[in-house]
PDB file of N, CA and C in Angstrom:
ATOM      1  N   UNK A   1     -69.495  82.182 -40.295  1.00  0.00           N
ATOM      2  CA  UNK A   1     -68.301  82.649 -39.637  1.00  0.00           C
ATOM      3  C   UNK A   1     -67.203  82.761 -40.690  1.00  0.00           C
ATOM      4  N   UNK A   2     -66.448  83.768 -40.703  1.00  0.00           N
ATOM      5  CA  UNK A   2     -65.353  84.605 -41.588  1.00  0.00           C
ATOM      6  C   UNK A   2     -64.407  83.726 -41.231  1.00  0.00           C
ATOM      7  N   UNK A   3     -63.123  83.538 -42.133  1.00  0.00           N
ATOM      8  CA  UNK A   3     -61.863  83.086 -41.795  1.00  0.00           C
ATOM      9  C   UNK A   3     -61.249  83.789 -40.607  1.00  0.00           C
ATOM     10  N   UNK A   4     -61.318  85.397 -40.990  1.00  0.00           N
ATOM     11  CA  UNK A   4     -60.753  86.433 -40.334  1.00  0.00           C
ATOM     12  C   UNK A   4     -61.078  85.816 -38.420  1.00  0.00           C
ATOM     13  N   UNK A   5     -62.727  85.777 -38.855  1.00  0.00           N
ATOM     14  CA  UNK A   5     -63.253  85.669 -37.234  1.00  0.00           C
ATOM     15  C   UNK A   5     -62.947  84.498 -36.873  1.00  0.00           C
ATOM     16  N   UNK A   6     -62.525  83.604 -37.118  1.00  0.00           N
ATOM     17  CA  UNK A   6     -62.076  81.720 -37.068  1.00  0.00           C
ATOM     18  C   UNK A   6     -60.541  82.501 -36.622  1.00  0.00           C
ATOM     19  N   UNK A   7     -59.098  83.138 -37.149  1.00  0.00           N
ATOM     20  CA  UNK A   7     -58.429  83.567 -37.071  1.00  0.00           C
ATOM     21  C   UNK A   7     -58.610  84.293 -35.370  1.00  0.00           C
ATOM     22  N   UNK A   8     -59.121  85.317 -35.649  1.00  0.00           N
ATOM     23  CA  UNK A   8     -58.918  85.719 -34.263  1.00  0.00           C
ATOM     24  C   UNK A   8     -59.512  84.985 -33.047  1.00  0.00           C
ATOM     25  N   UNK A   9     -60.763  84.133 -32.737  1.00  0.00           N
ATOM     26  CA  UNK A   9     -61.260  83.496 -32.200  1.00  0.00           C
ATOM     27  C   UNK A   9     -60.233  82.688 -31.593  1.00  0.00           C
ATOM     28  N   UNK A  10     -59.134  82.195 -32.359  1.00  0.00           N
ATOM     29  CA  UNK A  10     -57.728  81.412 -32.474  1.00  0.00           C
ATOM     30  C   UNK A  10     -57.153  82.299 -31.114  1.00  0.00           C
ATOM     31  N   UNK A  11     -56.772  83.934 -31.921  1.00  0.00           N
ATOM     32  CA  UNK A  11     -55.637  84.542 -31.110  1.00  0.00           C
ATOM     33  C   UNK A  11     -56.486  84.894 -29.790  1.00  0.00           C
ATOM     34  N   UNK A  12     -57.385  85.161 -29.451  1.00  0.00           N
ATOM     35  CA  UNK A  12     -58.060  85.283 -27.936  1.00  0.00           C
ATOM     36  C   UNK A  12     -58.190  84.359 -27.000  1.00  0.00           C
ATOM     37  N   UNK A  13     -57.806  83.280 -27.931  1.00  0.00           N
ATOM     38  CA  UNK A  13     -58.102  82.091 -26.912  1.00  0.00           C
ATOM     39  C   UNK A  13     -59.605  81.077 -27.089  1.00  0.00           C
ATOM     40  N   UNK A  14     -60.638  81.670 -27.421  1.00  0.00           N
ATOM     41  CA  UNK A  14     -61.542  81.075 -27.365  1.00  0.00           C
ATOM     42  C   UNK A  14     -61.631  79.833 -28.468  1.00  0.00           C
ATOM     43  N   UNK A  15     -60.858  79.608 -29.319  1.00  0.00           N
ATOM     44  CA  UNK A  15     -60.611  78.525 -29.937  1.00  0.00           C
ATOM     45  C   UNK A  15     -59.166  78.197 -29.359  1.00  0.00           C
ATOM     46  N   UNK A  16     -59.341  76.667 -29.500  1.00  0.00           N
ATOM     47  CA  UNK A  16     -57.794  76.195 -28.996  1.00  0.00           C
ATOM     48  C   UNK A  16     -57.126  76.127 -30.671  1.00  0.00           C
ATOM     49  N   UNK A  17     -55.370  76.089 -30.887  1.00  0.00           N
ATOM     50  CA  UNK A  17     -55.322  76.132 -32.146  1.00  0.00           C
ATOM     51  C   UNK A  17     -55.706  74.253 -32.800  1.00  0.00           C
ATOM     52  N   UNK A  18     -55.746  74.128 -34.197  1.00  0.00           N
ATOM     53  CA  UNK A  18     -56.629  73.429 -34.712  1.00  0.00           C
ATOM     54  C   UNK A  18     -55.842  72.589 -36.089  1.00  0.00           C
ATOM     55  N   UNK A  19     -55.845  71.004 -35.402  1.00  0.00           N
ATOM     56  CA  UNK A  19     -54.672  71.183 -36.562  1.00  0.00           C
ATOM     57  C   UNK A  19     -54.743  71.058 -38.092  1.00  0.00           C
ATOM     58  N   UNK A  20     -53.543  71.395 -38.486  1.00  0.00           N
ATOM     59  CA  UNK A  20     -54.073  71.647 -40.519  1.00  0.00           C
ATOM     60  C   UNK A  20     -53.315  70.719 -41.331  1.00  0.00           C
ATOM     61  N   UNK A  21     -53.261  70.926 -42.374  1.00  0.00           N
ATOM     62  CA  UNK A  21     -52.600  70.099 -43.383  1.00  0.00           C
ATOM     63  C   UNK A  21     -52.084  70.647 -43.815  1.00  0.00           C
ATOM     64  N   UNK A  22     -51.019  69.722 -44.703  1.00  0.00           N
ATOM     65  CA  UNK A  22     -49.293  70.331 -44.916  1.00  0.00           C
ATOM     66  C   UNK A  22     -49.616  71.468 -45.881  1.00  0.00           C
ATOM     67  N   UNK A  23     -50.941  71.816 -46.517  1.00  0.00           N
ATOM     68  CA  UNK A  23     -50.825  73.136 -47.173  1.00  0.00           C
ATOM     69  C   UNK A  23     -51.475  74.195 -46.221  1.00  0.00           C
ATOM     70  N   UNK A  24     -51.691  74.043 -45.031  1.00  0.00           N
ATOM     71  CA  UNK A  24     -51.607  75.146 -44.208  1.00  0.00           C
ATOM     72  C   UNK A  24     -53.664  75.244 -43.987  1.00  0.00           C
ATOM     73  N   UNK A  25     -54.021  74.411 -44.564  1.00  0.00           N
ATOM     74  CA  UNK A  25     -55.498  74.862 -44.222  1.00  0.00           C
ATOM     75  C   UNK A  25     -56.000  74.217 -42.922  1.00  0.00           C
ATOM     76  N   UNK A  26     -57.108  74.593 -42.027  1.00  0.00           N
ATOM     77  CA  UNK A  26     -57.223  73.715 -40.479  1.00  0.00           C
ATOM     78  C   UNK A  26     -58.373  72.641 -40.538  1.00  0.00           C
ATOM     79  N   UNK A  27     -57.979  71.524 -40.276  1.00  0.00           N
ATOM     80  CA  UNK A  27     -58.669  70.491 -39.878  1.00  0.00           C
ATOM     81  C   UNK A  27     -59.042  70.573 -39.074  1.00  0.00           C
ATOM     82  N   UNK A  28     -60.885  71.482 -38.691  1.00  0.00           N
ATOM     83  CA  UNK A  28     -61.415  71.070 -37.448  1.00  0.00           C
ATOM     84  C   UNK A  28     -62.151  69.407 -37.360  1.00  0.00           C
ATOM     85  N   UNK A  29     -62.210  68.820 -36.316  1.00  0.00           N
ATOM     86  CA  UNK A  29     -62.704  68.195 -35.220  1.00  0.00           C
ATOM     87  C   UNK A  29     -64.184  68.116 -35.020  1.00  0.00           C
ATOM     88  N   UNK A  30     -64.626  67.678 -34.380  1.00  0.00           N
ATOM     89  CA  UNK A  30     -66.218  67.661 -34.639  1.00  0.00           C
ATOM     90  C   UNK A  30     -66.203  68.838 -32.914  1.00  0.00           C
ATOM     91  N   UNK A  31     -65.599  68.238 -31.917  1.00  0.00           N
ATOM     92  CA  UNK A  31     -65.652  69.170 -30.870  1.00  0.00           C
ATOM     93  C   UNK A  31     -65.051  70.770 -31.355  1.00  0.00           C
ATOM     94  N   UNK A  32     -64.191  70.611 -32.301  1.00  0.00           N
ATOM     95  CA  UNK A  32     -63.870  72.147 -32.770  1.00  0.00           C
ATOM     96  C   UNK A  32     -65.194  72.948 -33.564  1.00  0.00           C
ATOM     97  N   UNK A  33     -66.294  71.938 -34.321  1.00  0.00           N
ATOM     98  CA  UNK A  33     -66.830  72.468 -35.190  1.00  0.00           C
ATOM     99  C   UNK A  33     -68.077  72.734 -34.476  1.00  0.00           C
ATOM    100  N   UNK A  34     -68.445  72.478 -33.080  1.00  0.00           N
ATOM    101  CA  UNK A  34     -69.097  72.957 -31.865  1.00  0.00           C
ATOM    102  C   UNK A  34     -69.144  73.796 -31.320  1.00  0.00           C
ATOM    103  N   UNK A  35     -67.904  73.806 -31.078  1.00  0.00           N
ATOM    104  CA  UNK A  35     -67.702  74.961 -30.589  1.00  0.00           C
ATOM    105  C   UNK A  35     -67.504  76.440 -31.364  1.00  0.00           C
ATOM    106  N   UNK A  36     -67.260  76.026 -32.185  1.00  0.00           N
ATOM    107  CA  UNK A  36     -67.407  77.435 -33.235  1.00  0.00           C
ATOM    108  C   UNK A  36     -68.996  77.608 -33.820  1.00  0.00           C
ATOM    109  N   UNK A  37     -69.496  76.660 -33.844  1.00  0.00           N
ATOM    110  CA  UNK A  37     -71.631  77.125 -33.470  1.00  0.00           C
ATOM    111  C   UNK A  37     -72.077  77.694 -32.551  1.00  0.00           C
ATOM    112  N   UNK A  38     -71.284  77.167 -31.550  1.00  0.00           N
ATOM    113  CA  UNK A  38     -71.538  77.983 -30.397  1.00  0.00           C
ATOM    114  C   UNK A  38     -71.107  79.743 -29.717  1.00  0.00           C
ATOM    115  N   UNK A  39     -69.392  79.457 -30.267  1.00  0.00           N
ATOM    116  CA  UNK A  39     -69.197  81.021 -30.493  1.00  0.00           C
ATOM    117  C   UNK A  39     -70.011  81.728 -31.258  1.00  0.00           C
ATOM    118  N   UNK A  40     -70.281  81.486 -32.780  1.00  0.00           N
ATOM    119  CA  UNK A  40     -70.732  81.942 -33.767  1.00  0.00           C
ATOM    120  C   UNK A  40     -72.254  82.779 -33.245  1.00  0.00           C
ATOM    121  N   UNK A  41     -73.363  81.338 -32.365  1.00  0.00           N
ATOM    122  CA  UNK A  41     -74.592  81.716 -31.812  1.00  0.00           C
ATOM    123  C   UNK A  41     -74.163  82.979 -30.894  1.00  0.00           C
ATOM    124  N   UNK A  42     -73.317  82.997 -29.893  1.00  0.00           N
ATOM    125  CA  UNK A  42     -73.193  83.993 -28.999  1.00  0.00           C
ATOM    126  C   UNK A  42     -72.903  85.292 -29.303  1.00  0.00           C
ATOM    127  N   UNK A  43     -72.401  85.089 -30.635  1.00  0.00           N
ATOM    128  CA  UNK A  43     -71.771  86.550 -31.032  1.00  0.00           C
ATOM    129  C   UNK A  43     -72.621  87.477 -32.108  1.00  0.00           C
ATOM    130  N   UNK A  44     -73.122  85.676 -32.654  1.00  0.00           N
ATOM    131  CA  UNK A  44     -74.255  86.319 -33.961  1.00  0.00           C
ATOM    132  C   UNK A  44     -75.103  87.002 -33.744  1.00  0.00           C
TER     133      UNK A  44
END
């Protein structure tokens, strides 16, 4: 999965936003990093 597609996944909603560190990069979650296997499977 692309930044780009992590990015928009964000703006549609299907990711909730995700929080980051003070230089701006995102700290997923283990439930965030699930769920983006799971988008990823559905779309892949």
């Amino acid at each position: 999965m692309t930044e780009d597609e992590v990015r928009y996944d964000e703006k549609i909603g299907l990711l909730p936003p995700v929080k980051r560190k003070a230089n701006g990069h995102r700290v997923f979650s283990e439930d965030d990093k699930k769920r983006l296997l799971l988008i990823d499977r559905r779309v892949g």
